[in-house]
Protein backbone atom coordinates (compact mmCIF):
# COMPACT_ATOMS: atom_id res chain seq x y z
CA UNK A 1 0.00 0.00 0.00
CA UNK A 2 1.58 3.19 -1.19
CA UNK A 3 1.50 6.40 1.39
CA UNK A 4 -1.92 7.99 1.96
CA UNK A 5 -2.07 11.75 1.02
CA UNK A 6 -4.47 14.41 2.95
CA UNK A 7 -7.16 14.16 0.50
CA UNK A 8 -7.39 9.89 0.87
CA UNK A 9 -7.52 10.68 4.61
CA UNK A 10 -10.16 14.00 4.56
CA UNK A 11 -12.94 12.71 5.21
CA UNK A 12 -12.10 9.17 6.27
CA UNK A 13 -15.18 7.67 8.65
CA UNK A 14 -15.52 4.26 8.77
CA UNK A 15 -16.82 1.40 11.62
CA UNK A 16 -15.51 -2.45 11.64
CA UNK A 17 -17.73 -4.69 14.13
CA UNK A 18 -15.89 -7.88 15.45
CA UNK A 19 -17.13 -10.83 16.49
CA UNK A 20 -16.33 -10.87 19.99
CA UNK A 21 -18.50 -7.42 20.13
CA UNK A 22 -15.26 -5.14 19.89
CA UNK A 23 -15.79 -2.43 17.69
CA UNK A 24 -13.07 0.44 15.92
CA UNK A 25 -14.32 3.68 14.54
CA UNK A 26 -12.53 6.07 12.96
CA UNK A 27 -12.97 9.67 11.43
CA UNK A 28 -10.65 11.98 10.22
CA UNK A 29 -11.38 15.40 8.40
CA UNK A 30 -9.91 19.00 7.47
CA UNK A 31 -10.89 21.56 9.48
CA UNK A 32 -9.96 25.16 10.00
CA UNK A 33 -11.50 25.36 13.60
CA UNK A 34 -9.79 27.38 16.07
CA UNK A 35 -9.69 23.96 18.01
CA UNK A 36 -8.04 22.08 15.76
CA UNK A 37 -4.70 23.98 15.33
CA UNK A 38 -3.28 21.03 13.35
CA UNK A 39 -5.82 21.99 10.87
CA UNK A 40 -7.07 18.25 11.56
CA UNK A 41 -10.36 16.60 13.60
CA UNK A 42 -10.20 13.06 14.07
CA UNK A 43 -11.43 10.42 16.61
CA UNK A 44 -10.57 6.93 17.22
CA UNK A 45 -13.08 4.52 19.34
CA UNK A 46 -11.85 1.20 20.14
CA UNK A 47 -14.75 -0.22 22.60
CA UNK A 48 -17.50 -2.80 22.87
CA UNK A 49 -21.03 -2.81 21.26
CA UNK A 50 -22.59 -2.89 24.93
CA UNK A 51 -20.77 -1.54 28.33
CA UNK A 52 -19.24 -4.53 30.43
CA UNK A 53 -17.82 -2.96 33.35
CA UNK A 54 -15.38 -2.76 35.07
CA UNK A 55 -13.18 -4.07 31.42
CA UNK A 56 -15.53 -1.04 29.55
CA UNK A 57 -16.39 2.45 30.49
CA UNK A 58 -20.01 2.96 30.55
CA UNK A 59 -20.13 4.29 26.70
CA UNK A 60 -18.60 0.87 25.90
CA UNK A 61 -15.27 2.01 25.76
CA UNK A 62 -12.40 -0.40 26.32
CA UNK A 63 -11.13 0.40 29.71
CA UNK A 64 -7.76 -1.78 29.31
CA UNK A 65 -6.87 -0.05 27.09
CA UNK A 66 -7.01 3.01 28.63
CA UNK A 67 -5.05 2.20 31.75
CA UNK A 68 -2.11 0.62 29.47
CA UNK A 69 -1.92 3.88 27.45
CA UNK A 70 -2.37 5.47 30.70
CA UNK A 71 -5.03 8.31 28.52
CA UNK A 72 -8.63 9.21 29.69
CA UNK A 73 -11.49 10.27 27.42
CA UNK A 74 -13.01 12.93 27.43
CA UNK A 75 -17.30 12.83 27.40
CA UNK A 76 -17.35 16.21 25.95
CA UNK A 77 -15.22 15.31 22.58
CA UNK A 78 -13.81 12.20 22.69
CA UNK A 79 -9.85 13.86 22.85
CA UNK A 80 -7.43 11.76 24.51
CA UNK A 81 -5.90 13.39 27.13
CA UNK A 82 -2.75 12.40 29.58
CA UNK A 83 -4.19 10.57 33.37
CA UNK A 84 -2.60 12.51 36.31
């Protein structure tokens, strides 16, 4: 697969549902919002089609994954942010 340039990724929003109920979503588009200095919005979800705590958040997202990365959602936009 050759490199993808900004106009393959503008735009991008797709969803891929696993069997085991995981599910990946991803969007990515240009903007020229004052919040998105990089000129950039995107979003990755990588959760569960129905919240299992304590291994999901209660929006289904994958808690494990969290605490590995050590990062923390959001609930207002979904940006990763750094745990204290």
């Amino acid at each position: 697969m050759g490199s993808l340039t900004d106009d393959d990724l503008d735009g991008v929003r797709e969803a891929q549902k696993y069997p085991d109920g995981t599910v990946v979503r991803v969007f990515c588009m240009r903007t020229d919002g004052e919040a998105y200095p990089s000129g950039w919005a995107y979003n990755l979800h990588y959760g569960a089609t129905e919240p299992d705590p304590p291994r999901t958040l209660d929006d289904g997202t994958i808690r494990r994954y969290l605490e590995n990365r050590r990062f923390s959602t959001t609930r207002r936009n979904g940006d990763a942010v750094p745990r204290r």
